[in-house]
C-alpha atoms as a PDB file:
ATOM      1  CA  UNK A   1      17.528  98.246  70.691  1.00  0.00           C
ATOM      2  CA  UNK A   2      16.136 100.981  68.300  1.00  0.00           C
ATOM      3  CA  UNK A   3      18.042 101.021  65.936  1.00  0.00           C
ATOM      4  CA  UNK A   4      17.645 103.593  62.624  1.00  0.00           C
ATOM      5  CA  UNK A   5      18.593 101.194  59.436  1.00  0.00           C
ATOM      6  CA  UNK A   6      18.782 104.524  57.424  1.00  0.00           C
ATOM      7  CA  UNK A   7      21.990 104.660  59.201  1.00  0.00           C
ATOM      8  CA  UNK A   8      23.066 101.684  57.178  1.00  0.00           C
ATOM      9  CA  UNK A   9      22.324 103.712  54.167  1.00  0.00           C
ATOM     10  CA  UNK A  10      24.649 106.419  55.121  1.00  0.00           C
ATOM     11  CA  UNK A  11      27.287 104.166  56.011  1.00  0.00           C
ATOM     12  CA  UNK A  12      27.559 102.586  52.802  1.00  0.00           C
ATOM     13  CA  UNK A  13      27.722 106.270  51.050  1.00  0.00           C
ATOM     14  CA  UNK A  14      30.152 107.128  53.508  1.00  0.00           C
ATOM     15  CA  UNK A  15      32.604 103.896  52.807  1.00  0.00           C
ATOM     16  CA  UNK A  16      31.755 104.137  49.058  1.00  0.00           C
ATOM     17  CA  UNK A  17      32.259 107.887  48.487  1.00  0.00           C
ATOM     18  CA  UNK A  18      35.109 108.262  51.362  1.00  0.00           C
ATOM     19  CA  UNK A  19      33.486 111.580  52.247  1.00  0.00           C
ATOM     20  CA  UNK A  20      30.805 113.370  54.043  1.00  0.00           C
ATOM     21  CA  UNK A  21      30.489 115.721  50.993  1.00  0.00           C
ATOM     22  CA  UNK A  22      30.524 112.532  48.317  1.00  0.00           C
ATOM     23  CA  UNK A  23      28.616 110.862  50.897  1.00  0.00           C
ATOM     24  CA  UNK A  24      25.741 113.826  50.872  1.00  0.00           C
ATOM     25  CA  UNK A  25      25.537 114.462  47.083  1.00  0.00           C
ATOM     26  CA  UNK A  26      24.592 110.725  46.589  1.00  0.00           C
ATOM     27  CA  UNK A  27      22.079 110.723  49.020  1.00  0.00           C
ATOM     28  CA  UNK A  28      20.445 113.750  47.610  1.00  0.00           C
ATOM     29  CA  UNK A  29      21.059 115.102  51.387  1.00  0.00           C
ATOM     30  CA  UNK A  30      22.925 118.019  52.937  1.00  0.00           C
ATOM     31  CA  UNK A  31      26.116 118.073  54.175  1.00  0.00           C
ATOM     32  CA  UNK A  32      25.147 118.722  57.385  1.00  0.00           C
ATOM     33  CA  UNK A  33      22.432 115.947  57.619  1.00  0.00           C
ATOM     34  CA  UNK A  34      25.302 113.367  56.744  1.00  0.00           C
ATOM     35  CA  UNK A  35      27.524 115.276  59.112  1.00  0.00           C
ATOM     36  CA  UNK A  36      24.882 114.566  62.299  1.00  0.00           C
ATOM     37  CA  UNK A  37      24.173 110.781  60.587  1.00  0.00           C
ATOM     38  CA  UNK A  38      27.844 110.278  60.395  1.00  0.00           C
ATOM     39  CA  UNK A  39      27.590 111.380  64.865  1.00  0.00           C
ATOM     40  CA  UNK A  40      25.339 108.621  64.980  1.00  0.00           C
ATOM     41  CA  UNK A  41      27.099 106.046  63.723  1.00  0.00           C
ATOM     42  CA  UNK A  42      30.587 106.937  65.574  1.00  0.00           C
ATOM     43  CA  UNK A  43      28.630 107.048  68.973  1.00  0.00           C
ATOM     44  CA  UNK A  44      26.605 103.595  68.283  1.00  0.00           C
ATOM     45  CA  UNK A  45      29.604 101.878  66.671  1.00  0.00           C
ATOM     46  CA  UNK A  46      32.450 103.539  69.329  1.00  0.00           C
ATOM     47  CA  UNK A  47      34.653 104.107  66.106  1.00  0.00           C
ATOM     48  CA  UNK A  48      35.643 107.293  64.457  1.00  0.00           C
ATOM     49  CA  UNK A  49      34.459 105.049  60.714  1.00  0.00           C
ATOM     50  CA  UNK A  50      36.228 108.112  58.752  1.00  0.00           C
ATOM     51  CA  UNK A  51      39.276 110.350  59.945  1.00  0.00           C
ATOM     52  CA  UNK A  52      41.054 113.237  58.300  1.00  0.00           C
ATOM     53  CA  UNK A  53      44.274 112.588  57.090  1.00  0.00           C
ATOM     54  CA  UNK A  54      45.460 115.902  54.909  1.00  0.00           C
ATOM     55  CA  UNK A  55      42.661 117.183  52.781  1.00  0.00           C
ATOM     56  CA  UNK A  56      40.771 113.458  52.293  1.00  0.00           C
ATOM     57  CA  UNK A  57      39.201 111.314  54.717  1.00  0.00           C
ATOM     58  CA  UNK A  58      40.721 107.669  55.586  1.00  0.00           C
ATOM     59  CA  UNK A  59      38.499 104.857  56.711  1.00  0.00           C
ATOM     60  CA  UNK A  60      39.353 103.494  60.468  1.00  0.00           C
ATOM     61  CA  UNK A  61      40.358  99.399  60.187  1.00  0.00           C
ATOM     62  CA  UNK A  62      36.648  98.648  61.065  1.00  0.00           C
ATOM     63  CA  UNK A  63      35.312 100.895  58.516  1.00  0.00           C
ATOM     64  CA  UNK A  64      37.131  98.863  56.025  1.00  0.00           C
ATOM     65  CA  UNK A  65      35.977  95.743  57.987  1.00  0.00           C
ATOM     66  CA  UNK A  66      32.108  96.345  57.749  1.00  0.00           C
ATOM     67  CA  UNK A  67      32.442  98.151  54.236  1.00  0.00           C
ATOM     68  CA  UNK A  68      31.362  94.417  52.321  1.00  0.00           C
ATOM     69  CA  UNK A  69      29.000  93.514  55.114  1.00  0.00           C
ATOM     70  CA  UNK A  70      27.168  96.593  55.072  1.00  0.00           C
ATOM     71  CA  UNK A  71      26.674  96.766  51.288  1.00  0.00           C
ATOM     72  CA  UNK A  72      25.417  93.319  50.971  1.00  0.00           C
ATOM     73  CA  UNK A  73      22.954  94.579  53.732  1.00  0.00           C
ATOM     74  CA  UNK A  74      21.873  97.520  51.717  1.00  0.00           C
ATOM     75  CA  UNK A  75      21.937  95.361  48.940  1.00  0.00           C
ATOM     76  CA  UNK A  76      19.441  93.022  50.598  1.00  0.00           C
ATOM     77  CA  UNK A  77      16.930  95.438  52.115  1.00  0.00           C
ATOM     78  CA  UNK A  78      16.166  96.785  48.727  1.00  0.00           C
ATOM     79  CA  UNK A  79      15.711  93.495  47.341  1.00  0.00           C
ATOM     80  CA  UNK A  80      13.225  93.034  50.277  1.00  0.00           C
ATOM     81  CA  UNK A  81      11.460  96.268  49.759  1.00  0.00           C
ATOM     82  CA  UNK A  82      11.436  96.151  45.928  1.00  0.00           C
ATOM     83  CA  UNK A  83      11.239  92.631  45.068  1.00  0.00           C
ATOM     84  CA  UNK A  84      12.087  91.788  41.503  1.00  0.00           C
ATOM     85  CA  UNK A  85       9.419  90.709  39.257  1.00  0.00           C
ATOM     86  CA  UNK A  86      11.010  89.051  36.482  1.00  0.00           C
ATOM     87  CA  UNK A  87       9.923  85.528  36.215  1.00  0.00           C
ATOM     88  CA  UNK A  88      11.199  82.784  34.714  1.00  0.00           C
ATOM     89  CA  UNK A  89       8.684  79.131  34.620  1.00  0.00           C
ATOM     90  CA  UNK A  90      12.150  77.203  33.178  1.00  0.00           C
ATOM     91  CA  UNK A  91      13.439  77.676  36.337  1.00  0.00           C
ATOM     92  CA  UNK A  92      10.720  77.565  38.396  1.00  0.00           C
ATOM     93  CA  UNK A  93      10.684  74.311  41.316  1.00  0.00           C
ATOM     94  CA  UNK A  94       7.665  74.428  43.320  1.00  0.00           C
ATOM     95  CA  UNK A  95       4.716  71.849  43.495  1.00  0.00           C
ATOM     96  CA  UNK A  96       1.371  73.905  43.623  1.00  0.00           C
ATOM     97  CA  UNK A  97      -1.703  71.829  44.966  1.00  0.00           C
ATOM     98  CA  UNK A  98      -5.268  71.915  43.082  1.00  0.00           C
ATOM     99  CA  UNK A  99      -8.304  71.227  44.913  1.00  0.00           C
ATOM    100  CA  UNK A 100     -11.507  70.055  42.433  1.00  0.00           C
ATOM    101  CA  UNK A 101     -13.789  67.818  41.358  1.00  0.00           C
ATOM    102  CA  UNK A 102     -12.976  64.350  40.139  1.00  0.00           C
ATOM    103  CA  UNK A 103     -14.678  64.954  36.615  1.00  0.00           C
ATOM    104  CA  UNK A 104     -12.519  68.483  36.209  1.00  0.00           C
ATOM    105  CA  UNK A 105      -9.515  67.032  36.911  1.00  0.00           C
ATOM    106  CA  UNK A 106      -9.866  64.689  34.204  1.00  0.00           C
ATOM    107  CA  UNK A 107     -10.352  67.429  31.939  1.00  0.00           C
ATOM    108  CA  UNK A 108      -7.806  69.269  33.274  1.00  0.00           C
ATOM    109  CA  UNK A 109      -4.830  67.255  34.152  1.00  0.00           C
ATOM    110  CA  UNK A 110      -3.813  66.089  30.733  1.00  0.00           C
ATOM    111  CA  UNK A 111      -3.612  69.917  29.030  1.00  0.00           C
ATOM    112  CA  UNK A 112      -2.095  71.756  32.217  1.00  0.00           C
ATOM    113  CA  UNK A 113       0.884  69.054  32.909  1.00  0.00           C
ATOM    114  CA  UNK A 114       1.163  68.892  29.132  1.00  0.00           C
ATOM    115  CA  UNK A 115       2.094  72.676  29.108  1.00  0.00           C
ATOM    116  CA  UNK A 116       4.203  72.523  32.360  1.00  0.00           C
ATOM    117  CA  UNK A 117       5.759  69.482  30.733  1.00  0.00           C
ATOM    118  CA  UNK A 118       7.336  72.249  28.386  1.00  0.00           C
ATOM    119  CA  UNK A 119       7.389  75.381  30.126  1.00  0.00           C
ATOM    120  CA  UNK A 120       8.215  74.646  33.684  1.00  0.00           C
ATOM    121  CA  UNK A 121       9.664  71.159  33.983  1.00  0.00           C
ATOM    122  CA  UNK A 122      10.671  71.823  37.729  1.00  0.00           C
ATOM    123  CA  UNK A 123       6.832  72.209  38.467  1.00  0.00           C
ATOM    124  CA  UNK A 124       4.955  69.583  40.102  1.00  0.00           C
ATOM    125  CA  UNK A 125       0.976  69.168  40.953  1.00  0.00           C
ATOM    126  CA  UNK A 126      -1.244  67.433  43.169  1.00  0.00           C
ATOM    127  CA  UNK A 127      -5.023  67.240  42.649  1.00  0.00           C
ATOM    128  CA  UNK A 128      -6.829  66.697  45.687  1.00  0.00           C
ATOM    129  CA  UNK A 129     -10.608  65.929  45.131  1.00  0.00           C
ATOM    130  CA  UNK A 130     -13.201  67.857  46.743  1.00  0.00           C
ATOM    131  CA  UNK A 131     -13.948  67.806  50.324  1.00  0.00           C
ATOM    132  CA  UNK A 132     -17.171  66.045  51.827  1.00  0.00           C
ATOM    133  CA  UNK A 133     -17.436  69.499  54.142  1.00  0.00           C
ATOM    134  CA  UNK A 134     -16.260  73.005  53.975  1.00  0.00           C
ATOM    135  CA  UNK A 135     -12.731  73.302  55.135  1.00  0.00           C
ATOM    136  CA  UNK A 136      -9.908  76.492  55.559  1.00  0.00           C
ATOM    137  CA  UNK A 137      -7.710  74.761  53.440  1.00  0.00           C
ATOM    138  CA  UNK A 138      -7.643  77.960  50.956  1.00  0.00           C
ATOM    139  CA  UNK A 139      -6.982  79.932  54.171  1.00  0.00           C
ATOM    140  CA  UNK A 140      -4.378  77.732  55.667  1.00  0.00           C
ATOM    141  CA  UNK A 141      -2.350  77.725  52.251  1.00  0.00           C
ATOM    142  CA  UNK A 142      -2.577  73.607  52.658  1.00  0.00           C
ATOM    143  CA  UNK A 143      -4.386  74.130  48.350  1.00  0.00           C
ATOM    144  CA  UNK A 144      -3.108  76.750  46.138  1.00  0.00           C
ATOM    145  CA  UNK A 145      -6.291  77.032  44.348  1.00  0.00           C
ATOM    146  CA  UNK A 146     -10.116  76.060  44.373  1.00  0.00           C
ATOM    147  CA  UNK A 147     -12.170  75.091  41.184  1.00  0.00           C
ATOM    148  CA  UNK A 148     -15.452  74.643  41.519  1.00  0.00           C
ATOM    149  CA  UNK A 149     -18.914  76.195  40.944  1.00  0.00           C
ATOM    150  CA  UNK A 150     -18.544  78.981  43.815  1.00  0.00           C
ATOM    151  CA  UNK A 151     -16.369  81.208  45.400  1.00  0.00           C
ATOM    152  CA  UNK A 152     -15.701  81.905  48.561  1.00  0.00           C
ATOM    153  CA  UNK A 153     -17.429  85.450  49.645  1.00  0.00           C
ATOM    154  CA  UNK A 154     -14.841  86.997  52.051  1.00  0.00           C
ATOM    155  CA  UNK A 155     -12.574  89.678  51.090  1.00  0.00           C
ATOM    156  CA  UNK A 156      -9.714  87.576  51.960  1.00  0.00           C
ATOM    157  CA  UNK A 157     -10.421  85.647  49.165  1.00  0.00           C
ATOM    158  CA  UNK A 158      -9.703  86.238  45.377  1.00  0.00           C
ATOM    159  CA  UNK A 159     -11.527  84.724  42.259  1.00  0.00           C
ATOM    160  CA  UNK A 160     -11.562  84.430  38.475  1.00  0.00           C
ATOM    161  CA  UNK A 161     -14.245  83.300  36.666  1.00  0.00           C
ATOM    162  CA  UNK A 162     -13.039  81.181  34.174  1.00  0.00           C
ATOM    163  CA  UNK A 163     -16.334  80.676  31.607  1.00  0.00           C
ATOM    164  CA  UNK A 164     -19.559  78.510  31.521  1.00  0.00           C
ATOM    165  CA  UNK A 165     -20.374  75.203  31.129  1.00  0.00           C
ATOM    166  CA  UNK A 166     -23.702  73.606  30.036  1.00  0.00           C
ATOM    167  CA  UNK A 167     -26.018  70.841  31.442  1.00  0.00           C
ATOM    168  CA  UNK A 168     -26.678  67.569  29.778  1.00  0.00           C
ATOM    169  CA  UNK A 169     -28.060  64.557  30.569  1.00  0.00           C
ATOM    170  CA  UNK A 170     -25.665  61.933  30.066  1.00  0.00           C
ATOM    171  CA  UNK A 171     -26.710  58.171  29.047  1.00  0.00           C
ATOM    172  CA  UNK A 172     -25.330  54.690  27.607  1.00  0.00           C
ATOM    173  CA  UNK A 173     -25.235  55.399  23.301  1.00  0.00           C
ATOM    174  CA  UNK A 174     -28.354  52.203  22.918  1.00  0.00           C
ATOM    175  CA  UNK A 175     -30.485  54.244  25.838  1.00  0.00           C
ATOM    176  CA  UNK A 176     -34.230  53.153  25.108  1.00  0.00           C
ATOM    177  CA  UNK A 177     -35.103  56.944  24.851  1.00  0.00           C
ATOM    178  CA  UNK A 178     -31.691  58.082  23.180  1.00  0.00           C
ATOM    179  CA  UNK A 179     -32.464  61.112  20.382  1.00  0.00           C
ATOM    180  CA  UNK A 180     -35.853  61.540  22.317  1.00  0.00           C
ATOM    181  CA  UNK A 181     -35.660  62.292  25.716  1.00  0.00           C
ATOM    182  CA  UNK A 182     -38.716  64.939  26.569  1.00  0.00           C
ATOM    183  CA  UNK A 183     -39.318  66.419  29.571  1.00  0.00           C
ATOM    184  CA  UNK A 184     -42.346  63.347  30.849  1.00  0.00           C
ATOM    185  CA  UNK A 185     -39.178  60.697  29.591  1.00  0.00           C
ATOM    186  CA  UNK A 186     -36.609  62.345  31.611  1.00  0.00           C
ATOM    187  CA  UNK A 187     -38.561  62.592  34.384  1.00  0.00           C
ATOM    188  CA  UNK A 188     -39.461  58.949  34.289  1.00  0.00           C
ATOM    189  CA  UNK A 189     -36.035  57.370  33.653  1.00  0.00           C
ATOM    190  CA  UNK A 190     -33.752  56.360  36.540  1.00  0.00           C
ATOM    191  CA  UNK A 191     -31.373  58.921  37.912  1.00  0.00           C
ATOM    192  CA  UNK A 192     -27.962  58.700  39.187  1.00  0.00           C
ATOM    193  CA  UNK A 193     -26.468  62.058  41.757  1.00  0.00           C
ATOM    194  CA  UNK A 194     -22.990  62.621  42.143  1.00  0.00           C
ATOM    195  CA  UNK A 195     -22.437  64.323  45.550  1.00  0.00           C
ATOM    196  CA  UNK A 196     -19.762  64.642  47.701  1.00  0.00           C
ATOM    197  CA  UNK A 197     -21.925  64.621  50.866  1.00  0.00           C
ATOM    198  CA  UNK A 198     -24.324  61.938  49.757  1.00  0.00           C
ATOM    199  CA  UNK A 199     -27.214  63.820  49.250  1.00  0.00           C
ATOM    200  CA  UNK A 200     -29.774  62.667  47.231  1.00  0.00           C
ATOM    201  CA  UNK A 201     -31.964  65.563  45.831  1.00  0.00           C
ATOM    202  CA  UNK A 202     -30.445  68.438  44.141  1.00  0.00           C
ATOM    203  CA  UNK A 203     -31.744  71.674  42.416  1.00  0.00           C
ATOM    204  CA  UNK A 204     -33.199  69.423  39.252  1.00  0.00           C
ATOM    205  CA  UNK A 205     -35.659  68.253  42.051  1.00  0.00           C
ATOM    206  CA  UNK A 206     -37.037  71.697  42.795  1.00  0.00           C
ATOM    207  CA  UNK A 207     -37.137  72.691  38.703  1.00  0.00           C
ATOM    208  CA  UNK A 208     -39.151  69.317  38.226  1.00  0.00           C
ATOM    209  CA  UNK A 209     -41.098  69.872  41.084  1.00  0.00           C
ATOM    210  CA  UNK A 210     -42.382  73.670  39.323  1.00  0.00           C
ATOM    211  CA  UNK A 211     -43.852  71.055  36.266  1.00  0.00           C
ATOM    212  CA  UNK A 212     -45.400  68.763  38.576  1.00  0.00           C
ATOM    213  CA  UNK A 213     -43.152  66.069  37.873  1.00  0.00           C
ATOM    214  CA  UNK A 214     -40.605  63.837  40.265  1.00  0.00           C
ATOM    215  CA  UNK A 215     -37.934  61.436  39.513  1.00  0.00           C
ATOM    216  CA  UNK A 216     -36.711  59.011  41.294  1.00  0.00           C
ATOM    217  CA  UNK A 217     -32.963  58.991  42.314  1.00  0.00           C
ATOM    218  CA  UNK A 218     -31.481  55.273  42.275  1.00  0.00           C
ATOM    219  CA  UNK A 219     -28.568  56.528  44.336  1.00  0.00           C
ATOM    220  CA  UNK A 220     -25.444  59.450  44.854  1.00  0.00           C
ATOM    221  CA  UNK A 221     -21.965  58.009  44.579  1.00  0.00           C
ATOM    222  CA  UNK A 222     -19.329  59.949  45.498  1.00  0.00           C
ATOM    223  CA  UNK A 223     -17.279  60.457  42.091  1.00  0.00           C
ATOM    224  CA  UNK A 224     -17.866  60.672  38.452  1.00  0.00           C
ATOM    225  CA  UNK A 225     -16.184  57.722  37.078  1.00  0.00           C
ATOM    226  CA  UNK A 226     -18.260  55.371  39.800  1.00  0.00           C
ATOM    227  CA  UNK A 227     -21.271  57.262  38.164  1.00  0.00           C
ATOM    228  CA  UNK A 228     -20.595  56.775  34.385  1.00  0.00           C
ATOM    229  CA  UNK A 229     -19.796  53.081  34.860  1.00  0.00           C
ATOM    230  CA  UNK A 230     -23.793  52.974  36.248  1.00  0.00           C
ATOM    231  CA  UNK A 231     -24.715  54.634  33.328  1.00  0.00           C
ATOM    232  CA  UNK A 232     -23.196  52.433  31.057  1.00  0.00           C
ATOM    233  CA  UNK A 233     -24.516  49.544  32.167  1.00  0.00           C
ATOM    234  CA  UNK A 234     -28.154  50.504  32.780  1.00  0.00           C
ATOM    235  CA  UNK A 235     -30.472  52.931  31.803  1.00  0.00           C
ATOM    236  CA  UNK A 236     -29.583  55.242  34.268  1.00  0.00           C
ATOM    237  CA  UNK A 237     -29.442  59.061  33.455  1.00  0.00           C
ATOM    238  CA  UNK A 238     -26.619  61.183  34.828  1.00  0.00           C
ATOM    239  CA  UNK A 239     -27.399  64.995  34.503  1.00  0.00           C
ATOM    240  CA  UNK A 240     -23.945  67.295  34.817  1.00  0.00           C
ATOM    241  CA  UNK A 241     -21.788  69.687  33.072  1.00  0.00           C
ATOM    242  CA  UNK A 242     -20.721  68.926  29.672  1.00  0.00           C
ATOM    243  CA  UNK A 243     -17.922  70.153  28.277  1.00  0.00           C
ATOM    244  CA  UNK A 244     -16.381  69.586  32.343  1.00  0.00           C
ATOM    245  CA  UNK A 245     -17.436  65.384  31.860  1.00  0.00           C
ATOM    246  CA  UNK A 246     -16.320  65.024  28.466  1.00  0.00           C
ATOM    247  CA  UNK A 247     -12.931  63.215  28.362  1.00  0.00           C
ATOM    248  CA  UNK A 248     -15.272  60.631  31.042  1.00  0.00           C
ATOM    249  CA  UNK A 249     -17.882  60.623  29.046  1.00  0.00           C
ATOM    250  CA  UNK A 250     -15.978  59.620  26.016  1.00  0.00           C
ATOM    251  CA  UNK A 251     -14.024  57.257  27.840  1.00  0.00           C
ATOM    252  CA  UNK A 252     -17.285  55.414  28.444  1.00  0.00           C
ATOM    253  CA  UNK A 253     -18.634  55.450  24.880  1.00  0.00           C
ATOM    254  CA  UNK A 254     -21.596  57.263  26.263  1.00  0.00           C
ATOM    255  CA  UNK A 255     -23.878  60.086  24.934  1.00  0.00           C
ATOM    256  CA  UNK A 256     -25.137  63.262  25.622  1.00  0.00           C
ATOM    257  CA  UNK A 257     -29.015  64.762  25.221  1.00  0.00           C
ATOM    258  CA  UNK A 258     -29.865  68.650  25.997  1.00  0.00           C
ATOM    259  CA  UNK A 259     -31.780  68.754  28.675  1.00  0.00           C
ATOM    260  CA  UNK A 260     -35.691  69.517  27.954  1.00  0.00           C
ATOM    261  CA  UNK A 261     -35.853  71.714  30.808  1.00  0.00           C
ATOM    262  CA  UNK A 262     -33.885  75.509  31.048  1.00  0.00           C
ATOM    263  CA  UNK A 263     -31.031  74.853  33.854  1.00  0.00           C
ATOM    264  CA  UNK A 264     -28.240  77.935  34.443  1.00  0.00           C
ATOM    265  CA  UNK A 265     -24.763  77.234  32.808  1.00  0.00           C
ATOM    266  CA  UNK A 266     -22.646  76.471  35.873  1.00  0.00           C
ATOM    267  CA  UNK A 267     -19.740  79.325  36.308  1.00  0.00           C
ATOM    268  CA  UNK A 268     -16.274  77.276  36.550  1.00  0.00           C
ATOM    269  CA  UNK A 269     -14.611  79.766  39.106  1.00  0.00           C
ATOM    270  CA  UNK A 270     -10.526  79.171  40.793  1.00  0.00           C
ATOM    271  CA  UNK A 271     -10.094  80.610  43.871  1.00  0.00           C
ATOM    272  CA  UNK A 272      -7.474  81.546  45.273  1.00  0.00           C
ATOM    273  CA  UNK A 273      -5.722  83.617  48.941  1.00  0.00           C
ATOM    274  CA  UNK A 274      -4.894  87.327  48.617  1.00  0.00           C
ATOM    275  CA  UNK A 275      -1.447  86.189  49.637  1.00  0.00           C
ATOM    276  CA  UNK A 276      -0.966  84.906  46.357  1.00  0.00           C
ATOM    277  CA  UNK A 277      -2.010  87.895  44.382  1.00  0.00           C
ATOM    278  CA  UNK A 278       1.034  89.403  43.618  1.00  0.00           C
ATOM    279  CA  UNK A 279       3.016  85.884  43.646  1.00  0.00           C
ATOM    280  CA  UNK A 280       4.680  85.785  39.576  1.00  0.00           C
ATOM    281  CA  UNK A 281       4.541  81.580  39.940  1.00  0.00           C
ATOM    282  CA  UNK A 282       0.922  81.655  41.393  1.00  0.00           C
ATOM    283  CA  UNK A 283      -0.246  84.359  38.658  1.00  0.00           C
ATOM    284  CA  UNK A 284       1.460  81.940  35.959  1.00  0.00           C
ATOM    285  CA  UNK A 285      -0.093  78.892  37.465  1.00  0.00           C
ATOM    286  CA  UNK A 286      -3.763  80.614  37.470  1.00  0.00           C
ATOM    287  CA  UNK A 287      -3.312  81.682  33.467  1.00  0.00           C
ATOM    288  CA  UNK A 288      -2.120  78.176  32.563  1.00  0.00           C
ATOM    289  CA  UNK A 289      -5.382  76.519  34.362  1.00  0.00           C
ATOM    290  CA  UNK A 290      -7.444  79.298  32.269  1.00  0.00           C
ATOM    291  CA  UNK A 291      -5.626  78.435  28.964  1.00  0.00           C
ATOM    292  CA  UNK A 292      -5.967  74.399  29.689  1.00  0.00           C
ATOM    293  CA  UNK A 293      -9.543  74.905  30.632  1.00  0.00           C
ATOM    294  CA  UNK A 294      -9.800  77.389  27.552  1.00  0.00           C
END
């Protein structure tokens, strides 16, 4: 059926206003437009909706049958069309899903569900860890949001840079070279990799490589706690993000050195659908990750 819903429109003035008159001056419309609408209706419906009766106009039984129904669905197509955008976290009950590393999470976790704690207490949160391969979760709407080092480069996609962190070497506090790690004693010492995919070089290799020098990698595991524990217990160097590690690397009693080579501050970048753009929960989830990651 084709059906005009601005028909449902001048019902309602119609019913409200009992008039084609009332019914015109609320709808900023002419008489005769409402006259023609008011046609419509009485030919789709098979009722007369209004009938004279003296000078007024009386509604028909059915008119005052459909006069609550076809409010409320007035009612609800502007709703629909202009959504409210008041927002309220108290009230809020929704569980949002976070996709990142092992090592941010730990930063993370404790600050963000210390703030939902008291401002949405209906909120909950899952942190899934990163996946060994690329995957359309993001697309599929299966993780609200992506933290990581990247983001994704189709339009679809929507990002916020969230600050810098900066690369460390991380080793046990009685490391033989602690307080004097140069570039020839970095090189030397042991290395641990933390990769999701198992891969045993990364970009450290290729900076080395432009000195001449080469490390040797004892092995990847594929989180940061596994990692750290290595570390503590050898003299294994871990090289990673700092401020990102810290609540692990404090946890372990280990220490941090700047590195004596010049490696780019990782970004920290969420990542998020263009569905969720205009979402009031979604935009109040991504500012609390940005203040708890502040």
């Amino acid at each position: 059926m084709q059906l005009d819903l601005n028909l449902l429109t001048v019902l309602d003035a119609l019913l409200e206003e009992g008039s084609v008159l009332g019914a015109a001056d609320r709808l900023r419309l002419s008489s005769p437009a409402v006259s023609r609408s008011l046609g419509r209706i009485r030919r789709l419906t098979g009722d007369d909706i209004l009938v004279r009766t003296g000078r007024t106009m009386t509604p028909t039984p059915y008119a005052l049958g459909v006069r609550e129904q076809v409010g409320d669905l007035v009612r609800q197509a502007r709703d629909v069309l202009a959504p409210s955008r008041e927002f309220d976290p108290a009230e809020l009950d929704r569980t949002f899903t976070l996709q990142c590393h092992d090592a941010l999470a730990t930063s993370l976790a404790p600050p963000l569900l210390d703030a939902i704690a008291r401002l949405a207490p209906g909120v909950r949160l899952r942190f899934l860890a990163e996946p060994a391969s690329d995957n359309d979760d993001l697309r599929h709407g299966r993780i609200d949001l992506a933290i990581g080092s990247a983001a994704p480069d189709l339009p679809e996609f929507r990002s916020d840079n969230l600050g810098h962190d900066r690369v460390v070497a991380i080793l046990r506090r009685d490391h033989p070279y602690a307080g004097r790690l140069d570039l020839a004693a970095y090189a030397a010492q042991p290395h641990i990799l933390v990769s999701r995919r198992g891969r045993l070089t990364d970009p450290i290799d290729e900076m080395l490589a432009t000195h001449g020098l080469r490390r040797r990698v004892l092995a990847s595991v594929g989180t940061a706690a596994s990692a750290l524990l290595v570390v503590s217990r050898s003299d294994a160097v871990l090289t990673a993000p700092e401020a990102t590690w810290l609540p692990l690397i404090e946890t372990f009693g280990l220490r941090t050195e700047p590195l004596p080579l010049p490696v780019p501050p990782p970004p920290m970048i969420c990542s998020w659908h263009q569905r969720y753009d205009t979402d009031p929960a979604h935009a109040w989830l991504r500012a609390q990750v940005r203040t708890a990651l502040g």
